[in-house]
Protein backbone atom coordinates (compact mmCIF):
# COMPACT_ATOMS: atom_id res chain seq x y z
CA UNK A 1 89.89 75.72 96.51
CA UNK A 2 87.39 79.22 96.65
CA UNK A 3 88.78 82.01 95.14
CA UNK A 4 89.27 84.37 97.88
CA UNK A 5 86.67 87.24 98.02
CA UNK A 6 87.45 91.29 99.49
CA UNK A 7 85.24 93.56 100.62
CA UNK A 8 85.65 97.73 100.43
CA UNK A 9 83.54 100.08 101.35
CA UNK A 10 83.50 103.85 100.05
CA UNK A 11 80.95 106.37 100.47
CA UNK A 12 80.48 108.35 97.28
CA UNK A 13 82.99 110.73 97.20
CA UNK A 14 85.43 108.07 96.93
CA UNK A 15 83.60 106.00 94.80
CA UNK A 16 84.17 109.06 92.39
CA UNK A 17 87.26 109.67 93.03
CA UNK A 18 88.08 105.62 92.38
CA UNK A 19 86.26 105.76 89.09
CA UNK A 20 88.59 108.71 87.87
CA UNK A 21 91.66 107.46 89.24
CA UNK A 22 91.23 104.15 86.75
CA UNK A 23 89.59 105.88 84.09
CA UNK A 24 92.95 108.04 83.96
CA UNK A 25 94.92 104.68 84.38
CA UNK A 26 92.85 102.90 81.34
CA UNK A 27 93.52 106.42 79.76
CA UNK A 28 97.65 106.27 80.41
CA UNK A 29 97.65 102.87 78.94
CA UNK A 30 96.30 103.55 75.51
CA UNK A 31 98.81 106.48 75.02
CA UNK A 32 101.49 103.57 75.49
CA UNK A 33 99.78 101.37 73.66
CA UNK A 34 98.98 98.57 76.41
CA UNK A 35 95.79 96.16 76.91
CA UNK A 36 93.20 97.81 78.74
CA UNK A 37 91.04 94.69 79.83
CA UNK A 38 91.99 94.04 83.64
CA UNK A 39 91.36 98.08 84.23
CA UNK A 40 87.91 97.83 82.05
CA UNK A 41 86.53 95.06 84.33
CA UNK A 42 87.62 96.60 87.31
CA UNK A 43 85.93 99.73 86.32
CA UNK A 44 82.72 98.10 85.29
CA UNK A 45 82.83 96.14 88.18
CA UNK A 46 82.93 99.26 90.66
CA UNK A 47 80.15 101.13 88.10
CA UNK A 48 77.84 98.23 88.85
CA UNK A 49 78.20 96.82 92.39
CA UNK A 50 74.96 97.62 94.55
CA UNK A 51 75.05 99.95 96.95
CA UNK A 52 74.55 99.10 100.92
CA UNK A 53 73.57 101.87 103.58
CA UNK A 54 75.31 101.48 106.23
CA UNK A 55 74.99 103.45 109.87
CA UNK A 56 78.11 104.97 111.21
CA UNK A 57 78.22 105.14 114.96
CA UNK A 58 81.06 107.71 116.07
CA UNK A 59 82.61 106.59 119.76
């Protein structure tokens, strides 16, 4: 069976704002002394995922 893909899509402010967020996760972790290897892929999988312009029609 396929592993089941997701899709999100943040313009850059968020983008920031989701790098931070799990950079102070990976950063709470190591002061209790846990793994940090999910949060590392995560957060080099959100620094390297291509971006995609995208046009925003407002109704």
């Amino acid at each position: 069976m396929r592993e089941q893909k997701y899709h999100i899509y943040l313009d850059s402010h968020e983008r920031k704002l989701l790098i931070h967020s799990l950079v102070e996760l990976k950063n709470q972790l190591i002061q209790q002394g846990r793994y940090t290897d999910c949060v590392d892929e995560l957060i080099f999988k959100v620094i390297n995922t291509p971006t995609k312009r995208m046009k925003i029609e407002y109704v």
